[in-house]
Protein backbone atom coordinates (compact mmCIF):
# COMPACT_ATOMS: atom_id res chain seq x y z
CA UNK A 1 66.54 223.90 21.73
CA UNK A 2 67.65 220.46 20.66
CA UNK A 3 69.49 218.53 23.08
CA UNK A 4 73.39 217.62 22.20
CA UNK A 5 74.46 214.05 22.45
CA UNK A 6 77.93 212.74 22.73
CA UNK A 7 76.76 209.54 22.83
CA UNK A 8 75.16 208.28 19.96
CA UNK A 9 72.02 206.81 21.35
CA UNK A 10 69.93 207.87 24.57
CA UNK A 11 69.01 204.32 24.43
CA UNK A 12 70.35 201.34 25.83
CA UNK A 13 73.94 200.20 24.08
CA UNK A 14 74.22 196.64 23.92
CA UNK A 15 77.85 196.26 22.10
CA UNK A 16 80.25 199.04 21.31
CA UNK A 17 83.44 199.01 19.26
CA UNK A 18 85.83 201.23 17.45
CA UNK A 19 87.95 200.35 14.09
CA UNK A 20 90.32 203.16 12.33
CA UNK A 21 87.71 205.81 12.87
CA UNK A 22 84.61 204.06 13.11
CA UNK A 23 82.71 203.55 16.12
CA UNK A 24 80.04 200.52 15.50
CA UNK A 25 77.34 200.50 18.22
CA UNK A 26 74.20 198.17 18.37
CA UNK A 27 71.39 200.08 20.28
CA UNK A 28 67.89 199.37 21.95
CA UNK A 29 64.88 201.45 22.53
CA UNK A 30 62.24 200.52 24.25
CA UNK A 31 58.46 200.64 22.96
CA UNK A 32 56.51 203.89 23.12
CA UNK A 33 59.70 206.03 23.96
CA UNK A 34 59.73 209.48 22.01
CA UNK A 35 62.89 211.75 22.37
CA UNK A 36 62.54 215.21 21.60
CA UNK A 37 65.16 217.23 19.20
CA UNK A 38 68.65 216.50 19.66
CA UNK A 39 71.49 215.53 17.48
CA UNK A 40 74.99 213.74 17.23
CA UNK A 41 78.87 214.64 17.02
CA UNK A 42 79.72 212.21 14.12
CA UNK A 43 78.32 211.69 10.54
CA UNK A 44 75.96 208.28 11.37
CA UNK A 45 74.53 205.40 9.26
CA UNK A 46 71.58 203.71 11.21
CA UNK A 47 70.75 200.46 10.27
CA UNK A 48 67.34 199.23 11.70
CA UNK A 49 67.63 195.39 12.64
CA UNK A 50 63.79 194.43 14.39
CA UNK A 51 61.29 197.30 15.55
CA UNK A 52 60.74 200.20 13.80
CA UNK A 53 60.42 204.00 14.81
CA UNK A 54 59.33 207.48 13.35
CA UNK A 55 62.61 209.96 12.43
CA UNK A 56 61.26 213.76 12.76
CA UNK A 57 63.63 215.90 10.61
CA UNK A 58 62.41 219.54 10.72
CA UNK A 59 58.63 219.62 9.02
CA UNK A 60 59.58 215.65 7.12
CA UNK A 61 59.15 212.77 8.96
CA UNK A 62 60.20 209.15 7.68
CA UNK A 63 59.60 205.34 8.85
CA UNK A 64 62.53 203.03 9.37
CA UNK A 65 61.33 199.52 9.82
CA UNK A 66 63.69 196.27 9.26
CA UNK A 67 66.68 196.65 6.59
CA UNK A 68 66.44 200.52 6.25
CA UNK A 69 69.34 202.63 6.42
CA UNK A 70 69.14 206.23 7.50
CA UNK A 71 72.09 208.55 6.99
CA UNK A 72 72.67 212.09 8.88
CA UNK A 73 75.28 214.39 9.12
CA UNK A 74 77.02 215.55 12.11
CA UNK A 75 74.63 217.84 14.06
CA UNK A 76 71.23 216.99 12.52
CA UNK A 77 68.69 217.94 14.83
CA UNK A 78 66.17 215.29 14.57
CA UNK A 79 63.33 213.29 17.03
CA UNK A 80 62.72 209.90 17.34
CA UNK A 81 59.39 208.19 18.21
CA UNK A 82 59.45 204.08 18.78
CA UNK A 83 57.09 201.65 18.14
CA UNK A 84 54.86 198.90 19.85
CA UNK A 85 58.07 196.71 20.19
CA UNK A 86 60.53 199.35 20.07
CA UNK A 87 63.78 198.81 18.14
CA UNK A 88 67.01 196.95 18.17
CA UNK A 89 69.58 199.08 15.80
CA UNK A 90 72.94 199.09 14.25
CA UNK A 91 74.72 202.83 14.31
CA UNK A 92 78.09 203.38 12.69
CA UNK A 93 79.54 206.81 13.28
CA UNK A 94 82.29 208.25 11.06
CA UNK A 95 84.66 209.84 13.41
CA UNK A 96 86.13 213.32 12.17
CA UNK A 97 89.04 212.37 10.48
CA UNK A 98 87.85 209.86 8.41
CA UNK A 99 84.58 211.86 7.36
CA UNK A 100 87.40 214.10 6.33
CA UNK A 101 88.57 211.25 3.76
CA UNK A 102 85.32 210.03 3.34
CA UNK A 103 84.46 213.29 1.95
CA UNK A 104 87.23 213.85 -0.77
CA UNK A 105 85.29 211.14 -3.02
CA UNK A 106 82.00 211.32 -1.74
CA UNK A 107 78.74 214.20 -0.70
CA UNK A 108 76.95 211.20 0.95
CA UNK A 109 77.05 213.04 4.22
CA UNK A 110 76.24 216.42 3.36
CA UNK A 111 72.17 216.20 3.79
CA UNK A 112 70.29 213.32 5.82
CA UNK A 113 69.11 210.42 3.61
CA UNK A 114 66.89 207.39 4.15
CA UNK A 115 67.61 204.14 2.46
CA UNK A 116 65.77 201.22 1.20
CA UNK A 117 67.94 199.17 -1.08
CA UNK A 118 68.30 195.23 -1.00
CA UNK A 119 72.08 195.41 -1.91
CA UNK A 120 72.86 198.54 1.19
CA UNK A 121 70.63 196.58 3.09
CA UNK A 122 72.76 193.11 2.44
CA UNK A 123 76.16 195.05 3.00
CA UNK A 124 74.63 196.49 6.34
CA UNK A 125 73.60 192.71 7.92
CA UNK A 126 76.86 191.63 6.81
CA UNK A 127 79.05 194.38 9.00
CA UNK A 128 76.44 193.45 11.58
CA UNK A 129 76.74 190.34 11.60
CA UNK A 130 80.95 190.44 11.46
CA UNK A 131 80.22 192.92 14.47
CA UNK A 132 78.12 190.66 16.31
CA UNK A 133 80.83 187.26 15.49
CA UNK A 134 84.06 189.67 15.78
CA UNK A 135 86.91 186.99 16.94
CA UNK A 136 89.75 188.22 15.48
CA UNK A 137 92.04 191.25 14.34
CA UNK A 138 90.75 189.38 10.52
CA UNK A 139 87.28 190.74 11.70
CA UNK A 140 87.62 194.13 12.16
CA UNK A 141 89.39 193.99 8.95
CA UNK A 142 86.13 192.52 7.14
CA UNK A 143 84.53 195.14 8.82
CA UNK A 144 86.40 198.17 7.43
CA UNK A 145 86.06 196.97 4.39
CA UNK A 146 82.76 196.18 4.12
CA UNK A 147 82.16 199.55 5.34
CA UNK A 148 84.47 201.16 2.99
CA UNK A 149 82.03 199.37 0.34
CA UNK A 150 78.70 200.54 1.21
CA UNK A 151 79.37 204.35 1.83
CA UNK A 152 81.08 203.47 -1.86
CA UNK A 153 78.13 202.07 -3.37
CA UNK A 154 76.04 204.20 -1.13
CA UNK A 155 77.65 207.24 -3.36
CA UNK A 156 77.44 205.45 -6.49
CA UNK A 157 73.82 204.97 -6.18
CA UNK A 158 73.17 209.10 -5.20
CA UNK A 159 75.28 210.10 -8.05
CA UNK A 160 72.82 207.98 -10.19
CA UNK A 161 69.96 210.21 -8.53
CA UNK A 162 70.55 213.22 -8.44
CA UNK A 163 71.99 214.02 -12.21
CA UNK A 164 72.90 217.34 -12.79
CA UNK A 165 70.33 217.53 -15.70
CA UNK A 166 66.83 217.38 -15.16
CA UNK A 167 64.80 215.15 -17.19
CA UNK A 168 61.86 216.74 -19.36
CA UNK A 169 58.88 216.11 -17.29
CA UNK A 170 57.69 213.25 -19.70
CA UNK A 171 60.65 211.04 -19.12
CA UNK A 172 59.77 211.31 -15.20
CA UNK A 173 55.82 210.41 -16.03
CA UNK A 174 57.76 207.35 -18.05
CA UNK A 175 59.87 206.01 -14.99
CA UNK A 176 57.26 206.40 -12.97
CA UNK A 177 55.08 204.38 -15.55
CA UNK A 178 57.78 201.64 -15.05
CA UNK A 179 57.36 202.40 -10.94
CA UNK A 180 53.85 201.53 -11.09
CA UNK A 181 53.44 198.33 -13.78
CA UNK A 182 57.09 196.91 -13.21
CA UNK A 183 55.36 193.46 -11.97
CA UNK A 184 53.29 193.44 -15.80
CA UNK A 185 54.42 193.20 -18.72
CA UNK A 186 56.12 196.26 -19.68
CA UNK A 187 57.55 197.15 -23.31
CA UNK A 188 58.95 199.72 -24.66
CA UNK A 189 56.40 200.32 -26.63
CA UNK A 190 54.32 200.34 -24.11
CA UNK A 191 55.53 203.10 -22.14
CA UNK A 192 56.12 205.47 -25.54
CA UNK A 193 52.15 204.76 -25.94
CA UNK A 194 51.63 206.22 -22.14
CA UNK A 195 53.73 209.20 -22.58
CA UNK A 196 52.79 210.15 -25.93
CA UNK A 197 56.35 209.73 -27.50
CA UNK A 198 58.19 207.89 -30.50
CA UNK A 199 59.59 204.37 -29.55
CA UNK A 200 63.11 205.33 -30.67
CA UNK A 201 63.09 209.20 -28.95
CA UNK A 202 62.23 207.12 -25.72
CA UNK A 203 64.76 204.61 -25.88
CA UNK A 204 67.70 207.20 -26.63
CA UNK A 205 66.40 209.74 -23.76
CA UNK A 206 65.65 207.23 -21.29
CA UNK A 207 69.57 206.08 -21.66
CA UNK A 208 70.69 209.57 -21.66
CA UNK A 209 68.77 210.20 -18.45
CA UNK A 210 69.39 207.07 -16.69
CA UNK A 211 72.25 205.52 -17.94
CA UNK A 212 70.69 202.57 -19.13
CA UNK A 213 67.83 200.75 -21.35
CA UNK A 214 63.85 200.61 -20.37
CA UNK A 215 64.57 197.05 -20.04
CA UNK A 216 67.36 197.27 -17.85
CA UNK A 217 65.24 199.51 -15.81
CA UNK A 218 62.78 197.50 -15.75
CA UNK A 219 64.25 194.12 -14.68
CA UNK A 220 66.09 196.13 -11.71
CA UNK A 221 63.00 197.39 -10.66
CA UNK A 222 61.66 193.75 -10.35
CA UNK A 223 64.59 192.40 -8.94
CA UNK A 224 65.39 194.89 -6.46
CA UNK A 225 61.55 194.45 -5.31
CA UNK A 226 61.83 190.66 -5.03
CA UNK A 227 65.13 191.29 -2.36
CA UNK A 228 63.09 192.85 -0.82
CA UNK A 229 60.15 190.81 -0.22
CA UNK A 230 62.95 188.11 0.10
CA UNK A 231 64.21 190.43 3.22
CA UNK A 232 60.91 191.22 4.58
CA UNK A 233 58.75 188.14 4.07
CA UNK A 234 58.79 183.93 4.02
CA UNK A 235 56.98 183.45 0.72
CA UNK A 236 57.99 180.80 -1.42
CA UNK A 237 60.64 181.70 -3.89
CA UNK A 238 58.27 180.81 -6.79
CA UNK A 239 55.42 183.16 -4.95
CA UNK A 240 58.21 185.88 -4.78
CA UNK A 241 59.29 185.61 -8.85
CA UNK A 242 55.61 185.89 -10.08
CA UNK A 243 54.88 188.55 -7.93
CA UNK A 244 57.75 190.99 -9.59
CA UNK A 245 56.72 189.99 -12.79
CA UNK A 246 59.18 186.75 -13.85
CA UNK A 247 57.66 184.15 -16.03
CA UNK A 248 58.60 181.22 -13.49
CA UNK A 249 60.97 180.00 -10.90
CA UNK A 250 63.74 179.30 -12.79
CA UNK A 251 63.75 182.68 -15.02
CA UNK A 252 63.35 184.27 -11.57
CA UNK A 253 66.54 182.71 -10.30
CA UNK A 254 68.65 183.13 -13.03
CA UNK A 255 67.97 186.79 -13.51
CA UNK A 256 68.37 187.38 -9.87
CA UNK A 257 72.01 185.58 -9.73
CA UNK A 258 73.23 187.71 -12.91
CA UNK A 259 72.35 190.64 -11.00
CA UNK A 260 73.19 190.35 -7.27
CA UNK A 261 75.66 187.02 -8.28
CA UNK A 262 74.11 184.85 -5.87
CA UNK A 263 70.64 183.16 -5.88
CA UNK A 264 67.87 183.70 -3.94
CA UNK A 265 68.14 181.12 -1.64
CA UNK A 266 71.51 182.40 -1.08
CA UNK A 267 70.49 186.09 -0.57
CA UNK A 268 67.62 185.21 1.78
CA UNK A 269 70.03 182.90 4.20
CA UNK A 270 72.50 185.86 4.08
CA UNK A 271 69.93 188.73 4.47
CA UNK A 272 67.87 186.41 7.59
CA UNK A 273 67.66 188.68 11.07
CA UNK A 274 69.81 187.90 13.74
């Protein structure tokens, strides 16, 4: 039988604080600990800031290491199981009433979810870091509304998932095509050859599908790789562009600033662990 919490964390709770129905709580676990099934009161974003550990959800199991964000509903039964270092983490819990508004624009809460996206991941270090600086009644303002602007974008980006139409299975081998050679260099063309389709009938079902062009798709899949080795590693910026496929350094930043509207320099001192 899976244990109830009222607290959010059986760990240790470094800072605590609540804002107009959100209670923001920054956690540690130490290394090795497991804890068996239990779950929470409150719908819960958990935002992994150093460590990592292993989330059991019935028969799935899924790794949350630096800059992931996992999502659960009130009541998930779940397990945990912490690394060699264990983990420092950042939980905000919705409180009942303002799930309650939450939920009149958005199903983000409805089924667990885990998260790796450089722009939720940027929004998440910023409320952490307001949390972490919070001097005045200006702060927990900041706060509110940067939370208000992740579960937003956090809904925008599930509605883009999960379309009510499911794409003929060819389109799927096609984005996957994209998943796998993003870094080359990938026409349209290219991936109509692969699937076996006409250039045009591509083009018009990809857009249908996905709501945008092959390139588009494309060039988000290579910058929303290079956040993230721009989050997870030091390489050189130059390093970083090549790898996801940019011609050079300066195509790399200049792609990357009409997308996330600041440069990489800019998004790696923003993004760097406390």
């Amino acid at each position: 039988m899976a244990q109830k919490n009222t607290s959010i964390t059986f760990g240790k709770q470094l800072k605590k604080l609540e804002i107009d129905g959100f209670i923001l709580t920054e956690t540690f676990h130490t290394p090795h600990l497991l804890l068996s099934r239990h779950d929470h009161e409150c719908a819960n974003v958990n935002f992994t800031i150093k460590g990592s550990f292993r989330e059991i959800l019935g028969s799935r199991s899924q790794e949350a290491t630096p800059s992931s964000i996992i999502i659960k509903p009130a009541g998930e039964h779940h397990a945990n199981q912490y690394g060699n270092t264990g983990a420092v983490g950042f939980i905000i819990e919705i409180l009942p009433h303002k799930l309650e508004i939450v939920r009149r624009f958005s199903k983000l809460f409805d089924s667990p979810a885990h998260i790796r996206h450089p722009q939720l991941s940027a929004l998440a270090t910023k409320i952490y870091k307001e949390f972490r600086m919070i001097n005045s009644p200006a702060s927990e303002l900041m706060i509110e509304g940067l939370i208000l602007e992740m579960l937003a974008e956090s809904t925008r980006r599930e509605i883009r998932i999960s379309s009510s139409t499911t794409p003929p299975h060819w389109l799927s081998e096609a984005r996957n095509f994209i998943h796998a050679s993003f870094a080359e260099q990938v026409s349209l063309s290219k991936v109509a050859e692969f699937v076996g389709v006409n250039s045009a009938h591509l083009a018009r079902m990809f857009r249908r599908y996905y709501g945008c062009t092959v390139g588009d798709y494309v060039r988000r899949q290579q910058l929303e790789y290079a956040a993230q080795l721009l989050i997870e590693t030091v390489r050189p910026l130059a390093e970083i562009g090549a790898s996801a496929g940019f011609y050079d350094q300066s195509h790399f930043t200049n792609a990357f600033k009409l997308y996330f509207k600041i440069t990489p320099a800019e998004f790696r001192a923003s993004n760097k662990q406390v």
